[in-house]
C-alpha atoms as a PDB file:
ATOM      1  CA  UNK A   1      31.601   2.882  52.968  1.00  0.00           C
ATOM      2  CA  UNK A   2      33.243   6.205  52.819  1.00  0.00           C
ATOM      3  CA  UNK A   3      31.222   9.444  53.286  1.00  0.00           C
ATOM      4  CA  UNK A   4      30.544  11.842  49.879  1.00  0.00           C
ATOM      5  CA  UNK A   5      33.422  14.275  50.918  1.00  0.00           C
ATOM      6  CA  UNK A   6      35.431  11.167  50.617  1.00  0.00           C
ATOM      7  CA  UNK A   7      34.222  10.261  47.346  1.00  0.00           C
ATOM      8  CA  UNK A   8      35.154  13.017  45.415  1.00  0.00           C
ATOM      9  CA  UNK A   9      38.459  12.397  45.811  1.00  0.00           C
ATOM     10  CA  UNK A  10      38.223   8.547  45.143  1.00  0.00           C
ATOM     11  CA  UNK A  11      40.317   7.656  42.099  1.00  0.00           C
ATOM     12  CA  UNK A  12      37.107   5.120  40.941  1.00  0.00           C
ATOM     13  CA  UNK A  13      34.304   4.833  42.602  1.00  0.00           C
ATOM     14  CA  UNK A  14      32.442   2.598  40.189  1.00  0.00           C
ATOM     15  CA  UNK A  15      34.468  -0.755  41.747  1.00  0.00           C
ATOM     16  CA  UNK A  16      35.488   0.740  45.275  1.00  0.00           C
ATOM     17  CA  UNK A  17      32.247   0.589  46.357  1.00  0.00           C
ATOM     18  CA  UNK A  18      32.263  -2.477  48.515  1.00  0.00           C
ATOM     19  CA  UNK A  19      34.611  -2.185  51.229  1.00  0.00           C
ATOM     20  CA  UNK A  20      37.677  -0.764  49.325  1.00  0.00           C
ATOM     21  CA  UNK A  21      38.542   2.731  49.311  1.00  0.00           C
ATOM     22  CA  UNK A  22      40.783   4.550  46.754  1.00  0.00           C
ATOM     23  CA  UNK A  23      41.984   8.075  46.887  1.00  0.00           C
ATOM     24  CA  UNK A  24      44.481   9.916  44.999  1.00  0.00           C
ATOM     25  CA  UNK A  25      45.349  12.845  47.773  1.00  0.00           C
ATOM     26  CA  UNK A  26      47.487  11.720  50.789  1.00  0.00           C
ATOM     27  CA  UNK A  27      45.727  14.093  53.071  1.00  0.00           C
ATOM     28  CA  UNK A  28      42.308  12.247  52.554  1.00  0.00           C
ATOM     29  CA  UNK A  29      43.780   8.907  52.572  1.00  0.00           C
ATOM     30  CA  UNK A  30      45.664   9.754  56.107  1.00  0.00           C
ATOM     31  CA  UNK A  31      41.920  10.696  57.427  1.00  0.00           C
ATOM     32  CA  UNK A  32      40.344   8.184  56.639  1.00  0.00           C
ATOM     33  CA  UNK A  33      42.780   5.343  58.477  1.00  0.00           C
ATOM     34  CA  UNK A  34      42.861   8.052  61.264  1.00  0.00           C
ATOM     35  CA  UNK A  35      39.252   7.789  61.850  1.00  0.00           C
ATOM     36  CA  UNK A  36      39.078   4.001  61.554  1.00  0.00           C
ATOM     37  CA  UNK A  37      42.161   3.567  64.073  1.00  0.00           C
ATOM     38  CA  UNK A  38      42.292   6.832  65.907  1.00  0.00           C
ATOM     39  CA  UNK A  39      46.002   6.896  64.977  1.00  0.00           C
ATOM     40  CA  UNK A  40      47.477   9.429  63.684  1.00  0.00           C
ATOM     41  CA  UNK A  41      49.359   7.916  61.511  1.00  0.00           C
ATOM     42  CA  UNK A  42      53.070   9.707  59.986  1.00  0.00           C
ATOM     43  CA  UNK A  43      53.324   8.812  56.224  1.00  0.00           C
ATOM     44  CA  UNK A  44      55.145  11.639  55.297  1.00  0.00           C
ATOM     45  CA  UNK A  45      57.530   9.566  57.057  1.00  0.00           C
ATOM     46  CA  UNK A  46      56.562   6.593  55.149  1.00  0.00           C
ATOM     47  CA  UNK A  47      56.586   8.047  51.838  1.00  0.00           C
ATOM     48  CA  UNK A  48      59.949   9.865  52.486  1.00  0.00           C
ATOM     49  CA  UNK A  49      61.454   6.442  52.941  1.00  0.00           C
ATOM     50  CA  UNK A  50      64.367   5.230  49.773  1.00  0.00           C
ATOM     51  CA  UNK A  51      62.658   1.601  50.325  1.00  0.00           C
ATOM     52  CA  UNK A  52      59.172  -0.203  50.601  1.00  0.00           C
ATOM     53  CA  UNK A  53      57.711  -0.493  53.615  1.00  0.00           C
ATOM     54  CA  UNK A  54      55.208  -2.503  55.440  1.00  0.00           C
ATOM     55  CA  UNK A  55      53.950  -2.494  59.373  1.00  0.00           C
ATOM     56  CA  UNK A  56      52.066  -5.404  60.076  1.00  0.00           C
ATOM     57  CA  UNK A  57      49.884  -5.643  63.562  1.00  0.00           C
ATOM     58  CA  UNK A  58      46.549  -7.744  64.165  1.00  0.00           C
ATOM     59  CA  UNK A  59      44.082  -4.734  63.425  1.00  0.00           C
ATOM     60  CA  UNK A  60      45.990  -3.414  60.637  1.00  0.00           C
ATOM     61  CA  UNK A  61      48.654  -3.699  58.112  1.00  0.00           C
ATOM     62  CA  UNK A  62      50.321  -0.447  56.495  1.00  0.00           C
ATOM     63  CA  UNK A  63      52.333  -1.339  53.353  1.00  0.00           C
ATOM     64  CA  UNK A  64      54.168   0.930  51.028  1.00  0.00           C
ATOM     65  CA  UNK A  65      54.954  -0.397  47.465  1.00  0.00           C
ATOM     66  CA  UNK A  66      57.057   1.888  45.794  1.00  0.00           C
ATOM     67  CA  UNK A  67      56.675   1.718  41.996  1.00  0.00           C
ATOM     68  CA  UNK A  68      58.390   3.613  38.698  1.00  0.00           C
ATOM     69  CA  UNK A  69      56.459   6.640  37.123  1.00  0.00           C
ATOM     70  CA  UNK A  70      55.259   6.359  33.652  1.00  0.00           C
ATOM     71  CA  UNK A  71      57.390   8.898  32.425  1.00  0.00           C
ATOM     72  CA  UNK A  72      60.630   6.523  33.780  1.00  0.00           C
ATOM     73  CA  UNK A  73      62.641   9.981  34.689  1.00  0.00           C
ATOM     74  CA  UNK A  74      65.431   9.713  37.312  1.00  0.00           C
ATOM     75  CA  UNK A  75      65.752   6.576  39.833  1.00  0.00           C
ATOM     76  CA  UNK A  76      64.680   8.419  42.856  1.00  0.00           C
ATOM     77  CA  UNK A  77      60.998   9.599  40.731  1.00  0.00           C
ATOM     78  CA  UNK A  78      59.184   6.816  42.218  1.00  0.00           C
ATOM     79  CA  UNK A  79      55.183   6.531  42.790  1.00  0.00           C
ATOM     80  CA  UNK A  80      53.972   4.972  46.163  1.00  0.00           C
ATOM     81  CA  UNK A  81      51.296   2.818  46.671  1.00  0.00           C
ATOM     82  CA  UNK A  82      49.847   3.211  50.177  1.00  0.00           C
ATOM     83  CA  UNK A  83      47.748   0.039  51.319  1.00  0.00           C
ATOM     84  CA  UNK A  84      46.191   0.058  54.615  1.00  0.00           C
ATOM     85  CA  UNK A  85      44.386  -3.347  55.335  1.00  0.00           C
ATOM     86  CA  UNK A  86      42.187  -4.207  58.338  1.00  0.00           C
ATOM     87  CA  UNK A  87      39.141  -6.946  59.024  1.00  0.00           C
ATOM     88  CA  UNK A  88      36.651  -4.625  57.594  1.00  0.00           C
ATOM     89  CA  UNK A  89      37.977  -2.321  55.019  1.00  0.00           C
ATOM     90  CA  UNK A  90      41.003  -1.792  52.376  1.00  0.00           C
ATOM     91  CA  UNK A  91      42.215   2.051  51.933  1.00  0.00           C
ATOM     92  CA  UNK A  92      44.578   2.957  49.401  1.00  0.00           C
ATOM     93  CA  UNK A  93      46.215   5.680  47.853  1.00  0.00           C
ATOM     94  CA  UNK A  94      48.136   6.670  44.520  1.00  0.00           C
ATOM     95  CA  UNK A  95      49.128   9.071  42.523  1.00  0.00           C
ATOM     96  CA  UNK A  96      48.968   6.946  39.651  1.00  0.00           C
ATOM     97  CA  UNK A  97      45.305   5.402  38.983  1.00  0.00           C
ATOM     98  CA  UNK A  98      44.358   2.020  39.040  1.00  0.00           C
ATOM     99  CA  UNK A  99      43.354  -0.075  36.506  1.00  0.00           C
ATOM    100  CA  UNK A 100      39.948  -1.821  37.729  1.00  0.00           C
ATOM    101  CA  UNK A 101      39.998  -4.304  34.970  1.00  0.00           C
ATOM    102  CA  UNK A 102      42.869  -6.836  36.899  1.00  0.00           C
ATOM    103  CA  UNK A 103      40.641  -6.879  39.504  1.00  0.00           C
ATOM    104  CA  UNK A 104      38.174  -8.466  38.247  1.00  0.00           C
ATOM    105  CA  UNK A 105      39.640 -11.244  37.611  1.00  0.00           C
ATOM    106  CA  UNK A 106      39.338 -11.983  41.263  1.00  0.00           C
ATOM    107  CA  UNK A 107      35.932 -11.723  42.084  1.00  0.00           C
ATOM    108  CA  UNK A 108      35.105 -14.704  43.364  1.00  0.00           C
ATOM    109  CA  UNK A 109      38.094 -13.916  45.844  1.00  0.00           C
ATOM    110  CA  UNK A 110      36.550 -10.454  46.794  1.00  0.00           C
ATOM    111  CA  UNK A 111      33.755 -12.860  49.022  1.00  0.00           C
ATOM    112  CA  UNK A 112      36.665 -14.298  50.930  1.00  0.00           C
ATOM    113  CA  UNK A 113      37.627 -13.376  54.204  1.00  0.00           C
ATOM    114  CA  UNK A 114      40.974 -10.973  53.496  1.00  0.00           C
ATOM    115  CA  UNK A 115      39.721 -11.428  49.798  1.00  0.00           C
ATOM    116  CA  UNK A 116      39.839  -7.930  48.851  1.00  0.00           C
ATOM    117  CA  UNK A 117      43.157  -7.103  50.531  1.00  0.00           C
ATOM    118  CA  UNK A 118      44.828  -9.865  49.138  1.00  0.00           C
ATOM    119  CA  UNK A 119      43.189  -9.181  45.358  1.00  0.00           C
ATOM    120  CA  UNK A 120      44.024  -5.775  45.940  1.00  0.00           C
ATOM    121  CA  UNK A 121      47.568  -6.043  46.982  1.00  0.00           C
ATOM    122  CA  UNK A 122      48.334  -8.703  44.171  1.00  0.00           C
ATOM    123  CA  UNK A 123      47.390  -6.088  41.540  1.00  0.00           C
ATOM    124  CA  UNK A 124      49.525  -3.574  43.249  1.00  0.00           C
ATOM    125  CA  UNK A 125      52.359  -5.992  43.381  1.00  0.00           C
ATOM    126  CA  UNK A 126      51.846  -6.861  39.869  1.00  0.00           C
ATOM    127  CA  UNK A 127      51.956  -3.267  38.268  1.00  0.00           C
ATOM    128  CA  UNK A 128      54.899  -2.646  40.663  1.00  0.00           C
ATOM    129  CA  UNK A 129      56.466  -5.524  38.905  1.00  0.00           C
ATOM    130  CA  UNK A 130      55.768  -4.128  34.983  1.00  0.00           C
ATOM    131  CA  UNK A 131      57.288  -0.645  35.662  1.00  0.00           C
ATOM    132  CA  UNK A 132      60.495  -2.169  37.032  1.00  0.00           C
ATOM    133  CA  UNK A 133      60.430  -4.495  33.832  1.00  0.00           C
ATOM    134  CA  UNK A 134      60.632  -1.487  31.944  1.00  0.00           C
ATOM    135  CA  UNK A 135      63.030   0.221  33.956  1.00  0.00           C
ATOM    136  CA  UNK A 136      65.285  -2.093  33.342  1.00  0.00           C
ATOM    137  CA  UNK A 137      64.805  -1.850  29.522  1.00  0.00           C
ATOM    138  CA  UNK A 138      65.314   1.455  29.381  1.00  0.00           C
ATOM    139  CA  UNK A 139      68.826   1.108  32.053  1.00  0.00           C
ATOM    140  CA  UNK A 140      69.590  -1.556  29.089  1.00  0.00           C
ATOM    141  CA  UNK A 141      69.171   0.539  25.769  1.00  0.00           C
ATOM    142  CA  UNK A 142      71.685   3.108  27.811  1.00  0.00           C
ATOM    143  CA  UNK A 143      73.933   0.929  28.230  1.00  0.00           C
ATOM    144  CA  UNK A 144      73.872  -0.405  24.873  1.00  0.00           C
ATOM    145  CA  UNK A 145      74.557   3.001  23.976  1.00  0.00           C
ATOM    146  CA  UNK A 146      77.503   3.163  26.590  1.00  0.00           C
ATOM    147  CA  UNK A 147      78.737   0.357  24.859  1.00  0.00           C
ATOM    148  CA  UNK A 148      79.405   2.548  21.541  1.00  0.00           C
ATOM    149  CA  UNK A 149      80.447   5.649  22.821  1.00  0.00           C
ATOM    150  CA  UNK A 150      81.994   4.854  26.318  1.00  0.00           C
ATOM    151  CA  UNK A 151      81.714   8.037  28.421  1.00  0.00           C
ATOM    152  CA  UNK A 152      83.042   7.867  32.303  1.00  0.00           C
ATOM    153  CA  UNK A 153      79.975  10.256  33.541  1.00  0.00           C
ATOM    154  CA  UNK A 154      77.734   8.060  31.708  1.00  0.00           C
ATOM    155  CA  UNK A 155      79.186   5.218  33.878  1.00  0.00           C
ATOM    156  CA  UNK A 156      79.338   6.363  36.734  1.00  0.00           C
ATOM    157  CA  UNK A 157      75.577   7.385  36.364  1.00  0.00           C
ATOM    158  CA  UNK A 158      74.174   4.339  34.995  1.00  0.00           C
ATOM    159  CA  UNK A 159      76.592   1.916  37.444  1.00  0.00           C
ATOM    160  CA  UNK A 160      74.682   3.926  40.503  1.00  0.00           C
ATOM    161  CA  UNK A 161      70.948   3.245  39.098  1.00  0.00           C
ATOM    162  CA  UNK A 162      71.901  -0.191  38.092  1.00  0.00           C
ATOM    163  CA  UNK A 163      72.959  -0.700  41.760  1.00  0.00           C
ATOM    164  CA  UNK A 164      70.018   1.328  42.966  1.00  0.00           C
ATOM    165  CA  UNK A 165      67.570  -0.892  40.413  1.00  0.00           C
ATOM    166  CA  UNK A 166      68.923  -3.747  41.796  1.00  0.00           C
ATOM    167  CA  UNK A 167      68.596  -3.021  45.698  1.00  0.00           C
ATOM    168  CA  UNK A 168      64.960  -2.080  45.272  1.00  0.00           C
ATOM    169  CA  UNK A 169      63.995  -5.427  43.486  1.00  0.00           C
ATOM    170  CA  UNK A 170      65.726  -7.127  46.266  1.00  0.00           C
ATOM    171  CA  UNK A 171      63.585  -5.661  48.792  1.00  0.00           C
ATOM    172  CA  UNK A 172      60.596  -5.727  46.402  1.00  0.00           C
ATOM    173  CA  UNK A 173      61.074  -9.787  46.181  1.00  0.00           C
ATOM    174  CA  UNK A 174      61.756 -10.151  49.882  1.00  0.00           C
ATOM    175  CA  UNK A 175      58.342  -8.159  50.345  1.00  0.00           C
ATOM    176  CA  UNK A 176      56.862 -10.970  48.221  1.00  0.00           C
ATOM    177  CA  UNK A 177      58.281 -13.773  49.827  1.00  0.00           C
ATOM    178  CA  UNK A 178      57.253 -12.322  53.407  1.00  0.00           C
ATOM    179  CA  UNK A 179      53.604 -12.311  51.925  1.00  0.00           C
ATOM    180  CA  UNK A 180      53.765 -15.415  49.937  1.00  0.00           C
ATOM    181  CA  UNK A 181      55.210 -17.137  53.659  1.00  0.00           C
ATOM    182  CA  UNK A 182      51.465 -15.612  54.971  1.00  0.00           C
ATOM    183  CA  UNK A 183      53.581 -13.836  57.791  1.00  0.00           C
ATOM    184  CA  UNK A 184      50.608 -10.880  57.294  1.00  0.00           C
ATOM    185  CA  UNK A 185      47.071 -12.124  58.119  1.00  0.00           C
ATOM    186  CA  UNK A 186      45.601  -9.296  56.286  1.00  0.00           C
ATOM    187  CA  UNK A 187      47.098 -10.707  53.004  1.00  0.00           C
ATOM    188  CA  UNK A 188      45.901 -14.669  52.479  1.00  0.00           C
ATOM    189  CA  UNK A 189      48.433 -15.340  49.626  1.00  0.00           C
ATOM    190  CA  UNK A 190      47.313 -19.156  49.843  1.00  0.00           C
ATOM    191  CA  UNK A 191      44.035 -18.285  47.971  1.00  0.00           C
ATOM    192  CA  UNK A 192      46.092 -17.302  44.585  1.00  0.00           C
ATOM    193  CA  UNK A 193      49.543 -19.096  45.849  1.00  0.00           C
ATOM    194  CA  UNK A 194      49.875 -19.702  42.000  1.00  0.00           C
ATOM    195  CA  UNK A 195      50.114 -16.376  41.180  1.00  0.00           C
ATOM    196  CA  UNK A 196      52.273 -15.357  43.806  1.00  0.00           C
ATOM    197  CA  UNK A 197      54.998 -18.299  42.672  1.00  0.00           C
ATOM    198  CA  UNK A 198      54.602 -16.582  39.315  1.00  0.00           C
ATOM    199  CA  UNK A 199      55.058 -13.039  40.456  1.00  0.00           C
ATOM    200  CA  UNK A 200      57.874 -13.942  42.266  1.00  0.00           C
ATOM    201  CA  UNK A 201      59.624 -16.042  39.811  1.00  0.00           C
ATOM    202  CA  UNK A 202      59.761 -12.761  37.232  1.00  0.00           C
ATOM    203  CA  UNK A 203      60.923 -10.564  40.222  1.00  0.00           C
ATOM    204  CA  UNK A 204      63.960 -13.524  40.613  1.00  0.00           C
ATOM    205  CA  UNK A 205      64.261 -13.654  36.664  1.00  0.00           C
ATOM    206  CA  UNK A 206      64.349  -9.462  36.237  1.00  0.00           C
ATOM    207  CA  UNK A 207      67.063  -9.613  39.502  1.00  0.00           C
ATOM    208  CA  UNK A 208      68.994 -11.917  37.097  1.00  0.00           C
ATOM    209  CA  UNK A 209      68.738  -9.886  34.134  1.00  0.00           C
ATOM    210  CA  UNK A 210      69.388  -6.519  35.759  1.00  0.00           C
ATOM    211  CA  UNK A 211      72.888  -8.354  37.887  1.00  0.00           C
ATOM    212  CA  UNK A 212      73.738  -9.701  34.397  1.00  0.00           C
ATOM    213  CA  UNK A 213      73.364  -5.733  32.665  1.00  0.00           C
ATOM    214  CA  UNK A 214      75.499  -4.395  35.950  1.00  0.00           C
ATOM    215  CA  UNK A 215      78.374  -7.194  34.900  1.00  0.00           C
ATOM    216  CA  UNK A 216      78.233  -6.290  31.479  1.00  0.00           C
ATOM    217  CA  UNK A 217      78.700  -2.718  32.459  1.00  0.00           C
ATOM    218  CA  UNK A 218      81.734  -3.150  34.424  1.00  0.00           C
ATOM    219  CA  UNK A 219      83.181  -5.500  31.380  1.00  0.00           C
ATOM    220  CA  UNK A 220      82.947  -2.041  29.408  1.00  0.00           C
ATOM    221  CA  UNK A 221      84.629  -0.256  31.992  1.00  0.00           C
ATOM    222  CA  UNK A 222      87.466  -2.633  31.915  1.00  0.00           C
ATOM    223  CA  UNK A 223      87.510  -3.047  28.240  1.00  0.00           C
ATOM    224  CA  UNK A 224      87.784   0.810  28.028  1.00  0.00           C
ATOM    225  CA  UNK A 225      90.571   1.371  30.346  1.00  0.00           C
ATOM    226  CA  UNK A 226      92.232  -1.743  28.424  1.00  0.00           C
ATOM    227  CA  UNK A 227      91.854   0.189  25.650  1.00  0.00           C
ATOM    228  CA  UNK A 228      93.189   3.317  27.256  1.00  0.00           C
ATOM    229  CA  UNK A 229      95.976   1.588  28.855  1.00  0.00           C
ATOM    230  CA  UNK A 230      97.153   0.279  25.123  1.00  0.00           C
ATOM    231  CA  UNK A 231      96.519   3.680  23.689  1.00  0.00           C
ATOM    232  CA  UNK A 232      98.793   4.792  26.434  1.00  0.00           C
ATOM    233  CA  UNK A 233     101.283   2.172  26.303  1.00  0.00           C
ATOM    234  CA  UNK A 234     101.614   3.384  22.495  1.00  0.00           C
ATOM    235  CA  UNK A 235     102.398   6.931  23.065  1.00  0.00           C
ATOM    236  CA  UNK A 236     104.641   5.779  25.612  1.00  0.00           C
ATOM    237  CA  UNK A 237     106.699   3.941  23.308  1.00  0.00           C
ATOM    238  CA  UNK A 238     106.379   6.857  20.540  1.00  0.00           C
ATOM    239  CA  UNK A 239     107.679   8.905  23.080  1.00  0.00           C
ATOM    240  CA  UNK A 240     110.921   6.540  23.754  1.00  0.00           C
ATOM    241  CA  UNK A 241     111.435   6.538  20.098  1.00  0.00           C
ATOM    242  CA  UNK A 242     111.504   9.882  19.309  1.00  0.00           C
ATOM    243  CA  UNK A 243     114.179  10.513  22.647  1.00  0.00           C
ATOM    244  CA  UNK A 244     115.904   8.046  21.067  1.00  0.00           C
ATOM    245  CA  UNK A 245     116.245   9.276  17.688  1.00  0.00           C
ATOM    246  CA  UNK A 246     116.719  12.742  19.426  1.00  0.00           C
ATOM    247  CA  UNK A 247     119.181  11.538  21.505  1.00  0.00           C
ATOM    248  CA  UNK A 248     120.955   9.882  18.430  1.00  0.00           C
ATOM    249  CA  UNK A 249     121.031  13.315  16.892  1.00  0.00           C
ATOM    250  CA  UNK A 250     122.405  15.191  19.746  1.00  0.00           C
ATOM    251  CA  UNK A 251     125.392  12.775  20.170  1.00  0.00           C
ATOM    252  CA  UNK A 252     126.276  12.117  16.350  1.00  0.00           C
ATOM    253  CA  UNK A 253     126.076  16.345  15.956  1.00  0.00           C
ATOM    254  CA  UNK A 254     128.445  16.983  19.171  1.00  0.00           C
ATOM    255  CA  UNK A 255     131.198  15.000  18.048  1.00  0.00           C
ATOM    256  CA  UNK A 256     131.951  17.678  15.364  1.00  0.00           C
ATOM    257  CA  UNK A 257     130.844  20.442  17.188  1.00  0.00           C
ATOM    258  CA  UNK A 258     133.322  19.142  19.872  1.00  0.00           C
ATOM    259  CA  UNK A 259     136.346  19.481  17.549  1.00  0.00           C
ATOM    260  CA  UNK A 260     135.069  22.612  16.058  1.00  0.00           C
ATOM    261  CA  UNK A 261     134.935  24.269  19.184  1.00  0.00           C
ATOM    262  CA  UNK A 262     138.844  23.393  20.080  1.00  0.00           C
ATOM    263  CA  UNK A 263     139.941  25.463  16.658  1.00  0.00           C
ATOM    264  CA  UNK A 264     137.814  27.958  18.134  1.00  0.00           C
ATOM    265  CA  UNK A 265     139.641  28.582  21.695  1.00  0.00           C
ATOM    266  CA  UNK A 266     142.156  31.899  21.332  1.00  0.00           C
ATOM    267  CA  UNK A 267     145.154  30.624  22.649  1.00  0.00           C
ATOM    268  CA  UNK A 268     147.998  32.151  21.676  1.00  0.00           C
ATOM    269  CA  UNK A 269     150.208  29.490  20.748  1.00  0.00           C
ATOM    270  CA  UNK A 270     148.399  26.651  18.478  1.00  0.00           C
ATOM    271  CA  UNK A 271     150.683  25.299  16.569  1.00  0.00           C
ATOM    272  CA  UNK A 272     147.980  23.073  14.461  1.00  0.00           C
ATOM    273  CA  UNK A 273     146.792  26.559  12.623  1.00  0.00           C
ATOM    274  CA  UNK A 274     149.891  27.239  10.854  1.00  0.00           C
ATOM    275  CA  UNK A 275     149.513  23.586   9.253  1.00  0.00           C
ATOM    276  CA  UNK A 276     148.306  23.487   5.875  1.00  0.00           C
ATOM    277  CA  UNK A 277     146.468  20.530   5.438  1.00  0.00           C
ATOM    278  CA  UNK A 278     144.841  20.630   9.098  1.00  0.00           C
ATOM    279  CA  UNK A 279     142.092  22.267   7.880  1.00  0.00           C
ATOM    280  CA  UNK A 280     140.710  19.513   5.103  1.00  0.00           C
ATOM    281  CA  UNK A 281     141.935  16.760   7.978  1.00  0.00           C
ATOM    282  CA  UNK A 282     139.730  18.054  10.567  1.00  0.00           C
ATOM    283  CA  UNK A 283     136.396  18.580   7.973  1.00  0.00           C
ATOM    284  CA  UNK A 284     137.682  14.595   6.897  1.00  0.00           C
ATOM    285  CA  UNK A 285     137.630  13.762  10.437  1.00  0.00           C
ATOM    286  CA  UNK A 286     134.029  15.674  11.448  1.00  0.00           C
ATOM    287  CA  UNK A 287     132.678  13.090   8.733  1.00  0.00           C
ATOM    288  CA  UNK A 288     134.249  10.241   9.532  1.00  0.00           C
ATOM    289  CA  UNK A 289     132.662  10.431  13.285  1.00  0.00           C
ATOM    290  CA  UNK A 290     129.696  11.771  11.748  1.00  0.00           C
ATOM    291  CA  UNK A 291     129.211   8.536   9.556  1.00  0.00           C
ATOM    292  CA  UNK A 292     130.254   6.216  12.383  1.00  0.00           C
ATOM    293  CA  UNK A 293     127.613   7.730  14.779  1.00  0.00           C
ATOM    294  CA  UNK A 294     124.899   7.338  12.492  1.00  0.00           C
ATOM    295  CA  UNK A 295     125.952   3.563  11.829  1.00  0.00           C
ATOM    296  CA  UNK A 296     126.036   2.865  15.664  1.00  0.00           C
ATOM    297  CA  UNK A 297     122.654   4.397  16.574  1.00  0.00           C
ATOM    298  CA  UNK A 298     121.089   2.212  13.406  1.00  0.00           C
ATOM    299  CA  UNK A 299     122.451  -0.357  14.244  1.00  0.00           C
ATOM    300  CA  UNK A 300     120.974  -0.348  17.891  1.00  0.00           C
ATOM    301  CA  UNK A 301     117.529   0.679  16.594  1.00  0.00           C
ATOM    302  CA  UNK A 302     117.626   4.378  17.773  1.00  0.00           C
ATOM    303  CA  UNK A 303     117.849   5.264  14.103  1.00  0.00           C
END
């Protein structure tokens, strides 16, 4: 039973009466296993962890069960759930309170030796569970939005908490299959083994979902630089045509700037000036090459 200085900061005291201790401050929580081991125990440490944890010994086990907040901000605004479980008493602490009402479901379990751990951590489990369901939804409307307006930042963003999502519900489900194995005395998952296949089959089932959102996010990735790479491709060959048709210019202009420029040298002896119909000849001529430039460069396609 904890004293009345504990109770006031109990989260509710109405079903943590009988061997299981709530509070909502980490300070009073870390007293209270301190003066039932003597330990002094480091979970500022434990907390500060990117992962759940658990430390399993014969008198105790410590077990950190890192959920989503409510208000689902950034990945790394996570709630933990600190269970501390020996033969004689279950402490806990959250910033988030706890639901009584799943608990009492289990009341016939609550008699059982390691009842009230095991009830206690299932319901933990459980609401860990539901706020990485809805995680994932929201991850998934994002990227349904990614999908019609593709931005890079966006991606880069969302790929990282997809990857991020997907590491913690690895180590969430490994968590559950250590308990589910009864590795941890303090947890006798063979009393609601039924509910623990269950639990752990929608862990496996939200894995699936969230590795099949992460390959649909790199198909948009390559679908946009697909797209890019065409858009590309086209200015590329816009490009080409436009040198080409430049280049088509340039050549069919020179040739008559080419003879033009010879009646313009001043040498003194040029004997084609004194001719009278050089003049017409040569504007014939700057035509003729004229015409035949633009029906080569057509005909090749630069025109």
């Amino acid at each position: 039973m904890t004293n009345d200085k504990e109770d006031e900061h109990m989260t509710d005291n109405s079903f943590f009466a009988n061997g299981i201790h709530a509070y909502d401050t980490l300070a009073d929580f870390a007293n209270a296993i301190t003066k039932v081991t003597g330990i002094d125990f480091k979970l500022d440490s434990v907390i500060g962890l990117n992962s759940d944890f658990s430390q399993s010994t014969e008198q105790y086990l410590l077990l950190n069960v890192k959920e989503y907040k409510k208000e689902q901000g950034e990945d790394l605004n996570l709630n933990n759930n600190l269970l501390f479980l020996t033969d004689d008493g279950v402490y806990f602490y959250s910033q988030e309170p706890l639901s009584m009402d799943p608990l009492k479901v289990f009341q016939d379990l609550l008699l059982k030796p390691f009842g009230k751990s095991t009830a206690l951590t299932f319901v933990i489990l459980d609401r860990a569970l539901e706020t990485y369901d809805s995680r994932l939804d929201i991850l998934s409307n994002r990227l349904m939005k990614l999908e019609g307006e593709f931005s890079r930042n966006e991606y880069l963003r969302l790929g990282l908490e997809f990857e991020r999502f997907s590491d913690r519900l690895d180590e969430f489900r490994s968590l559950l299959i250590k308990l589910q194995e009864r590795r941890i005395k303090q947890v006798e998952t063979s009393y609601i083994s039924f509910d623990y296949g269950i639990l752990i089959a929608e862990a496996s089932s939200l894995q699936g979902r969230a590795r099949r959102r992460l390959a649909t996010l790199q198909a948009f990735r390559e679908d946009y630089e697909m797209r890019n790479t065409e858009e590309l491709n086209q200015r590329v060959i816009k490009l080409n045509d436009v040198v080409k048709k430049l280049t088509a210019i340039t050549v069919i202009l020179m040739l008559p700037t080419l003879i033009a420029s010879h009646f313009g040298m001043n040498f003194a002896f040029m004997p084609e000036l004194k001719i009278q119909w050089v003049y017409p000849l040569v504007i014939g001529v700057q035509f003729i090459l004229m015409g035949a430039g633009i029906f080569l460069f057509k005909k090749i396609g630069w025109l």
